[in-house]
Protein backbone atom coordinates (compact mmCIF):
# COMPACT_ATOMS: atom_id res chain seq x y z
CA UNK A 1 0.00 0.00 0.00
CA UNK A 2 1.44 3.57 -0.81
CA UNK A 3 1.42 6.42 1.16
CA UNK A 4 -0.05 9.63 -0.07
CA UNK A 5 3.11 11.28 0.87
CA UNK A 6 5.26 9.69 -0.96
CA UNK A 7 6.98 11.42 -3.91
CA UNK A 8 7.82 9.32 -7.23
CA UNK A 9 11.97 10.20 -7.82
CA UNK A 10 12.02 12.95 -10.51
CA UNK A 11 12.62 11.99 -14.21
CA UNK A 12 15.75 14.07 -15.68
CA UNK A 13 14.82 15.92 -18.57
CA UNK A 14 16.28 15.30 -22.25
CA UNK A 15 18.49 18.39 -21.73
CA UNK A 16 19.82 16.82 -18.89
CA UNK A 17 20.30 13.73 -19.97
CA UNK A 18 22.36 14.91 -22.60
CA UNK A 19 23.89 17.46 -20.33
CA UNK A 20 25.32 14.54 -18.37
CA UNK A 21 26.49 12.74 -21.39
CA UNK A 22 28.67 15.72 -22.35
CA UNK A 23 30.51 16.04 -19.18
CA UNK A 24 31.01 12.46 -19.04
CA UNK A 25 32.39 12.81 -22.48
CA UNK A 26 34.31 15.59 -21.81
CA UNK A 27 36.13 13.71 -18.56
CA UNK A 28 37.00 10.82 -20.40
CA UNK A 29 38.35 12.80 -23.16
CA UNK A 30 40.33 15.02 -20.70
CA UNK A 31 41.62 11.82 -18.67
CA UNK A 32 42.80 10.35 -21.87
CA UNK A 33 44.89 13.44 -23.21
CA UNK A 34 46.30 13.88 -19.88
CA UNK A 35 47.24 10.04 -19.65
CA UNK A 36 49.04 10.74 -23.31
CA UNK A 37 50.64 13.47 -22.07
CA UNK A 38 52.29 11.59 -19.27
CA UNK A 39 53.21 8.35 -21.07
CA UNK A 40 54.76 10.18 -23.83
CA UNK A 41 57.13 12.15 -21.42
CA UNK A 42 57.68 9.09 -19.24
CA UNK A 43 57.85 6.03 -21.31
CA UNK A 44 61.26 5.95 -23.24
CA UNK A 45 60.66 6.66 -26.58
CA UNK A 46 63.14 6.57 -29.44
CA UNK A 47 62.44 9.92 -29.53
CA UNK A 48 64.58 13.69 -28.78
CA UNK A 49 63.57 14.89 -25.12
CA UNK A 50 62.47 18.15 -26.95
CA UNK A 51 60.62 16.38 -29.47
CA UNK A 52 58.61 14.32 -26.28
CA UNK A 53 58.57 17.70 -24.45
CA UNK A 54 56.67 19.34 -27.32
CA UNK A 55 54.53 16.26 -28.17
CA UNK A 56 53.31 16.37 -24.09
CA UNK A 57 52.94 19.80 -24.30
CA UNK A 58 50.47 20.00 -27.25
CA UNK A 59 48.48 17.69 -26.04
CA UNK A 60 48.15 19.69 -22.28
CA UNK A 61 47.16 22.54 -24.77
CA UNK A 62 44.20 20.28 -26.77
CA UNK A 63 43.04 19.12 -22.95
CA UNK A 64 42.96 23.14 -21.82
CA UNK A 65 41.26 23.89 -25.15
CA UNK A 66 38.84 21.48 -25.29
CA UNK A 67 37.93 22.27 -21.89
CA UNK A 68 37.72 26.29 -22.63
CA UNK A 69 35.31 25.33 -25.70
CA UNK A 70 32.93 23.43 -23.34
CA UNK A 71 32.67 26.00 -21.15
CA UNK A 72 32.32 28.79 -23.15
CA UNK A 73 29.54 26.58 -24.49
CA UNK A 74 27.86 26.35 -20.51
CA UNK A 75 28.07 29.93 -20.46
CA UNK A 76 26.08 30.63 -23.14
CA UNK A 77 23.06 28.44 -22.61
């Protein structure tokens, strides 16, 4: 038997369903360039420290952009 106080959980929206997939999305894309980052400078590559400096460092750059983008993108709605 229910009680007639009892609220039914709320239903998320579209918006926020999709909201949720994005940041998800964006997480695992940030983990992953950040992960690259790392190995690249760590693991030893047959590759010229500068060369391994600049290939970490681009990809810290794509991670900060792609997280400026998104939020610019939160701002605006």
């Amino acid at each position: 038997m229910s009680s007639p106080f009892t609220v039914p959980p709320p239903t998320p929206n579209a918006t926020e369903i999709k909201r949720r997939r994005a940041i998800i999305t964006l997480r695992v894309v940030l983990f992953f360039l950040g992960v690259s980052a790392l190995l690249v400078l760590v693991l030893p590559l047959p590759l010229p420290a500068p060369v391994r400096a600049l290939a970490a460092g681009s990809d810290l750059i794509a991670a900060l952009v792609v997280y400026a983008i998104y939020r610019q993108r939160i701002k605006a709605r």
